[in-house]
N, C-alpha and C. Protein backbone atom coordinates (compact mmCIF):
# COMPACT_ATOMS: atom_id res chain seq x y z
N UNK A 1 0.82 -1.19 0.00
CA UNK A 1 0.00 0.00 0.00
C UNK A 1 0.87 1.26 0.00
N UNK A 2 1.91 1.29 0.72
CA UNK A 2 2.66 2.66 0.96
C UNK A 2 3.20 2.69 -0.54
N UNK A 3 4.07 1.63 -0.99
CA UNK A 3 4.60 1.55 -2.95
C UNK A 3 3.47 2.55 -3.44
N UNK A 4 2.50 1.95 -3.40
CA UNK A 4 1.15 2.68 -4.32
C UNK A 4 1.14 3.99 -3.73
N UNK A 5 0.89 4.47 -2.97
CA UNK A 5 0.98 5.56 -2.66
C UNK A 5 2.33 6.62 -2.84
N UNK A 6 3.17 6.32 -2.72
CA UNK A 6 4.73 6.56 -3.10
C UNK A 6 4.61 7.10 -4.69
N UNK A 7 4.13 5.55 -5.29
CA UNK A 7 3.87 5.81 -6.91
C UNK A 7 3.12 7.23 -7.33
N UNK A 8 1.88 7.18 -6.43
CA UNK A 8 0.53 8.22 -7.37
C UNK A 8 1.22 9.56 -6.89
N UNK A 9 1.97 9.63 -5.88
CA UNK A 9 2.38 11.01 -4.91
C UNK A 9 3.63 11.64 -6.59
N UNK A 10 4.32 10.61 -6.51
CA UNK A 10 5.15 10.94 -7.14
C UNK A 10 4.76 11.20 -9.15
N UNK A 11 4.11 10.63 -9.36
CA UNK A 11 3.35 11.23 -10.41
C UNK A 11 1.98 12.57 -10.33
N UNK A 12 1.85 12.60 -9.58
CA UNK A 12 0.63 13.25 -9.57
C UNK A 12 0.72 15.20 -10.68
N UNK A 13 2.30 15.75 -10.00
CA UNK A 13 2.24 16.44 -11.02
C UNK A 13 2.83 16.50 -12.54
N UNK A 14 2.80 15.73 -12.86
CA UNK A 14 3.04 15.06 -14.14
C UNK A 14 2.30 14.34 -14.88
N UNK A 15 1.65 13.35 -14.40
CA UNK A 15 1.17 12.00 -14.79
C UNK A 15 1.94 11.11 -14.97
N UNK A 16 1.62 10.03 -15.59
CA UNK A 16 2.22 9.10 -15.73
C UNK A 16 1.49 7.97 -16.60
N UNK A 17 0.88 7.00 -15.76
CA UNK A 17 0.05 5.73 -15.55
C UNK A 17 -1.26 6.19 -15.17
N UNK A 18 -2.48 5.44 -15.70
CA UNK A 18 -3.71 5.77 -15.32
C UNK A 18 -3.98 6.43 -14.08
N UNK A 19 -3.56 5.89 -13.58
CA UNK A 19 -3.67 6.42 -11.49
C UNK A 19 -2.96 7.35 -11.60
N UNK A 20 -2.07 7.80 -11.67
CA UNK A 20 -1.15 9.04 -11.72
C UNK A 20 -1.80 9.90 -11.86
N UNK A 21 -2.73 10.25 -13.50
CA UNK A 21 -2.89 10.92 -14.56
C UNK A 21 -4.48 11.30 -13.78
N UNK A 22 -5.23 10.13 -13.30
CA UNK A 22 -6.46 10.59 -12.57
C UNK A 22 -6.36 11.60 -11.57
N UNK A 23 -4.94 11.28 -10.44
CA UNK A 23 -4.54 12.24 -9.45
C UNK A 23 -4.27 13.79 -9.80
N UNK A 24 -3.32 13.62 -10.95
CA UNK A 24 -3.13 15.11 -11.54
C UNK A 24 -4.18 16.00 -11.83
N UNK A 25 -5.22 14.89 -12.69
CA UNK A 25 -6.59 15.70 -12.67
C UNK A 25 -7.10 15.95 -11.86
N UNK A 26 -7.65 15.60 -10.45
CA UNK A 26 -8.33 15.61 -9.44
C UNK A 26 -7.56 17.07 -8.96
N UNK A 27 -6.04 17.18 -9.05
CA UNK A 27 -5.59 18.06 -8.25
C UNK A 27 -5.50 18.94 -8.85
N UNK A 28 -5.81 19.08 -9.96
CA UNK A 28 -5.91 20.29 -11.43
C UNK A 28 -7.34 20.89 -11.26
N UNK A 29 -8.17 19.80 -11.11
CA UNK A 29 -9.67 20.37 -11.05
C UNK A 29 -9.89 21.27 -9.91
N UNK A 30 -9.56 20.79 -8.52
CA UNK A 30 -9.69 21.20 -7.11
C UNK A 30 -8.76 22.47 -7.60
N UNK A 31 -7.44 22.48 -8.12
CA UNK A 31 -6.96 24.04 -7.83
C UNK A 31 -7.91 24.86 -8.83
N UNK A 32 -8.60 24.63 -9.68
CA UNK A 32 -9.29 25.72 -10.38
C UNK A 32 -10.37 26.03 -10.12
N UNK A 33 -10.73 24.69 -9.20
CA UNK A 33 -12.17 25.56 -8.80
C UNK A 33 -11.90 26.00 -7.11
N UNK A 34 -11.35 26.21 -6.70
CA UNK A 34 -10.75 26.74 -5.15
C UNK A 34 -9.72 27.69 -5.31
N UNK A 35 -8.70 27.67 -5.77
CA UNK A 35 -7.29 28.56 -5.91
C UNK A 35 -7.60 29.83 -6.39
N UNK A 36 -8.08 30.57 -7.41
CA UNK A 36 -7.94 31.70 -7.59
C UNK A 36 -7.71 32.87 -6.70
N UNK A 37 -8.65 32.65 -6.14
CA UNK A 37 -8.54 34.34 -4.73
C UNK A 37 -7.03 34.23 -3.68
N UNK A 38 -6.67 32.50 -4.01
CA UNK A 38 -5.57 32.70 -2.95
C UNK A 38 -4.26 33.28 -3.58
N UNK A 39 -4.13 32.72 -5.37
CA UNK A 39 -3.60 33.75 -5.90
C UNK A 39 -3.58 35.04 -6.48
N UNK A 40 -4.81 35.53 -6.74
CA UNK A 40 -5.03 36.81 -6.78
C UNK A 40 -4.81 37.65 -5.41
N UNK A 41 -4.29 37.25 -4.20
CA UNK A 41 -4.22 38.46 -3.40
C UNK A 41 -2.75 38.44 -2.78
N UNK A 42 -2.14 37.66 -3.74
CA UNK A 42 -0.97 37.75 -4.20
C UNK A 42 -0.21 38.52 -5.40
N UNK A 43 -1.18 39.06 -5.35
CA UNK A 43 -0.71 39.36 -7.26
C UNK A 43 0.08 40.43 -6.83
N UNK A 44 -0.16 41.43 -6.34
CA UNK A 44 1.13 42.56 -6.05
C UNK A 44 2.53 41.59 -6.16
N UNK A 45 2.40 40.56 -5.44
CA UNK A 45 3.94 40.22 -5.19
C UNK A 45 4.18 39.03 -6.29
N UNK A 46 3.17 38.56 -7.28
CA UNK A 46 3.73 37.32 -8.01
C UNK A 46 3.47 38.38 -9.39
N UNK A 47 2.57 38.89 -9.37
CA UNK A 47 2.11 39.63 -10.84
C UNK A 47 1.40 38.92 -11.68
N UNK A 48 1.45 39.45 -12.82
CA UNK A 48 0.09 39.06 -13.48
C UNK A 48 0.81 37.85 -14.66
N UNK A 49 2.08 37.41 -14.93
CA UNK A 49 2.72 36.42 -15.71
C UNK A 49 2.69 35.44 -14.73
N UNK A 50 2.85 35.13 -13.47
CA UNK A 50 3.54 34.23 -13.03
C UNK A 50 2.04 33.88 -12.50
N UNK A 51 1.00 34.54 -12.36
CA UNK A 51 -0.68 33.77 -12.03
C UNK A 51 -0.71 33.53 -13.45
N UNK A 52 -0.98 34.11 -14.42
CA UNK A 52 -1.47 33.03 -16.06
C UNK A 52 -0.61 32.13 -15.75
N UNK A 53 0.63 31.98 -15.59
CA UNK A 53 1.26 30.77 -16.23
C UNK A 53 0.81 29.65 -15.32
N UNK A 54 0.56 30.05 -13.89
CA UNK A 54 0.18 28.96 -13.05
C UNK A 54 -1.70 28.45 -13.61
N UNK A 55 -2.49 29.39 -13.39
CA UNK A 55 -3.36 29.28 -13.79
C UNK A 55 -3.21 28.19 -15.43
N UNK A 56 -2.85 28.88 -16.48
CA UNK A 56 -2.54 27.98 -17.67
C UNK A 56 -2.29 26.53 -17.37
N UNK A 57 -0.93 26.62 -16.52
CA UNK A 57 -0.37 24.82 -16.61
C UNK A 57 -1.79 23.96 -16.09
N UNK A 58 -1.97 24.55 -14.68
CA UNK A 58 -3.26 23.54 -13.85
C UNK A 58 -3.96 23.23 -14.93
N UNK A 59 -4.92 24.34 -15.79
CA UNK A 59 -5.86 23.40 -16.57
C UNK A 59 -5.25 23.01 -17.69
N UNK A 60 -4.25 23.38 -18.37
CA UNK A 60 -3.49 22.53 -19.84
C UNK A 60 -2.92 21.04 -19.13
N UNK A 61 -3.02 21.09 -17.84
CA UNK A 61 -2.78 19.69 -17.79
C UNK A 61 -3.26 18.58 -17.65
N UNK A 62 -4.36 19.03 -17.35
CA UNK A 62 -5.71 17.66 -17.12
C UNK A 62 -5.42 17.39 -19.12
N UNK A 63 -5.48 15.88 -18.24
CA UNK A 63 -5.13 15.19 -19.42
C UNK A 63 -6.65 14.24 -20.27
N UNK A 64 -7.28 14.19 -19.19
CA UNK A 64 -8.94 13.68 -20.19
C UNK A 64 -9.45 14.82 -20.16
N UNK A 65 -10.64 14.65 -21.32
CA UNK A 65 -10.99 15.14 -22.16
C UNK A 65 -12.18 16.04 -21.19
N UNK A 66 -13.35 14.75 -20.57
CA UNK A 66 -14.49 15.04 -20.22
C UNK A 66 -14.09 16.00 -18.75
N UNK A 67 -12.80 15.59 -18.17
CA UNK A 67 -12.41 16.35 -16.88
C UNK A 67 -11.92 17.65 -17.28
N UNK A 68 -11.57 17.91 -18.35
CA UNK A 68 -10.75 19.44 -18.75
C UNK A 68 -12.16 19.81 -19.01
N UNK A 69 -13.11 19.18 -19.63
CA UNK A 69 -14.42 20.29 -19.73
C UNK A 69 -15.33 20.73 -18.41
N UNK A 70 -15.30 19.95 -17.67
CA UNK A 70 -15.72 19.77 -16.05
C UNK A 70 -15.30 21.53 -15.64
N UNK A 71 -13.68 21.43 -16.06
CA UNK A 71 -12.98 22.32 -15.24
C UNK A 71 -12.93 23.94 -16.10
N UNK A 72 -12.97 23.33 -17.48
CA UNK A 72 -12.94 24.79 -18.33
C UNK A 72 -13.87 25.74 -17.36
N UNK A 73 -15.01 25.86 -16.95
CA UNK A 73 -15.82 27.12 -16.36
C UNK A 73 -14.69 27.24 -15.58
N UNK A 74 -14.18 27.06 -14.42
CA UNK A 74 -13.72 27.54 -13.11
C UNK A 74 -12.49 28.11 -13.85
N UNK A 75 -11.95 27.56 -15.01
CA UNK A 75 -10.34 28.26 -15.43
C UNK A 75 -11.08 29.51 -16.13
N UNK A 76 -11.87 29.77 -16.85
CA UNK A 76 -12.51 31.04 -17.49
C UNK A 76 -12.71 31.79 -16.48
N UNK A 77 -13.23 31.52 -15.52
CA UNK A 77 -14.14 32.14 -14.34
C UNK A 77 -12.26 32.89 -13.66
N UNK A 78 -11.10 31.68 -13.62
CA UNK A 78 -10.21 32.15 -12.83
C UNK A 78 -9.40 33.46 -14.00
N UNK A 79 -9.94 33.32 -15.29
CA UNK A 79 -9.04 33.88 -15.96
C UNK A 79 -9.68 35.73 -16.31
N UNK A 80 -11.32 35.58 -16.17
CA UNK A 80 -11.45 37.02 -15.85
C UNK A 80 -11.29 37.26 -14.88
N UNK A 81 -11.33 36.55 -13.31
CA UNK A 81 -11.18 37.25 -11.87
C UNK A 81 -9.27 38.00 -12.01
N UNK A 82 -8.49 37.59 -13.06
CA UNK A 82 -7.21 37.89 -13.23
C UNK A 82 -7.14 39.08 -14.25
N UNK A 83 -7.59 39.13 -15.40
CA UNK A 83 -7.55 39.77 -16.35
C UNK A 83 -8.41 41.13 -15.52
N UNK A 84 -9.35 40.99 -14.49
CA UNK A 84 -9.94 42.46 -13.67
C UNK A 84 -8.79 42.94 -13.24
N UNK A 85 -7.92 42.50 -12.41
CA UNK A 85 -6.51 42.55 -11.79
C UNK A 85 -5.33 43.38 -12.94
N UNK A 86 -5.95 43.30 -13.94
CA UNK A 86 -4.33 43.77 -15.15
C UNK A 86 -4.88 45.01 -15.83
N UNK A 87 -6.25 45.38 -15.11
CA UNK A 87 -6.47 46.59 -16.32
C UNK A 87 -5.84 47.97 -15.59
């Protein structure tokens, strides 16, 4: 049990193997629909490149299809609460 766990920990931001690749998503989905405000009140100190690019990777990385559409609203939703932030 701990191997398996060892395994999915260590893929998770990457993928890998089915289990891996499910984890990455799970943890791709949860940061886009929760994370924004914690990086937006950061933004003075990270700015407005280094939230897109984080924002970007999380959802360019969900790797199925039906889970990146799950998550597209919350990355749109995170990408005007950012783009208010740059005008």
């Amino acid at each position: 049990m701990i191997n398996k766990v060892v395994h999915l920990i260590r893929g998770h931001e990457v993928g890998g193997d089915n289990n891996q690749n499910i984890l990455m998503d799970a943890d791709s989905l949860s940061f886009v629909e929760n994370n924004a405000d914690i990086f937006l009140s950061r933004y003075d100190e990270l700015g407005y490149n280094k939230i897109r690019e984080k924002f970007d990777w999380m959802f360019n990385r969900i790797s199925d299809k039906k889970r990146k559409e799950i998550a597209r609203p919350y990355y749109e939703d995170m990408i005007k609460k950012l783009e208010s932030f740059n005008k």
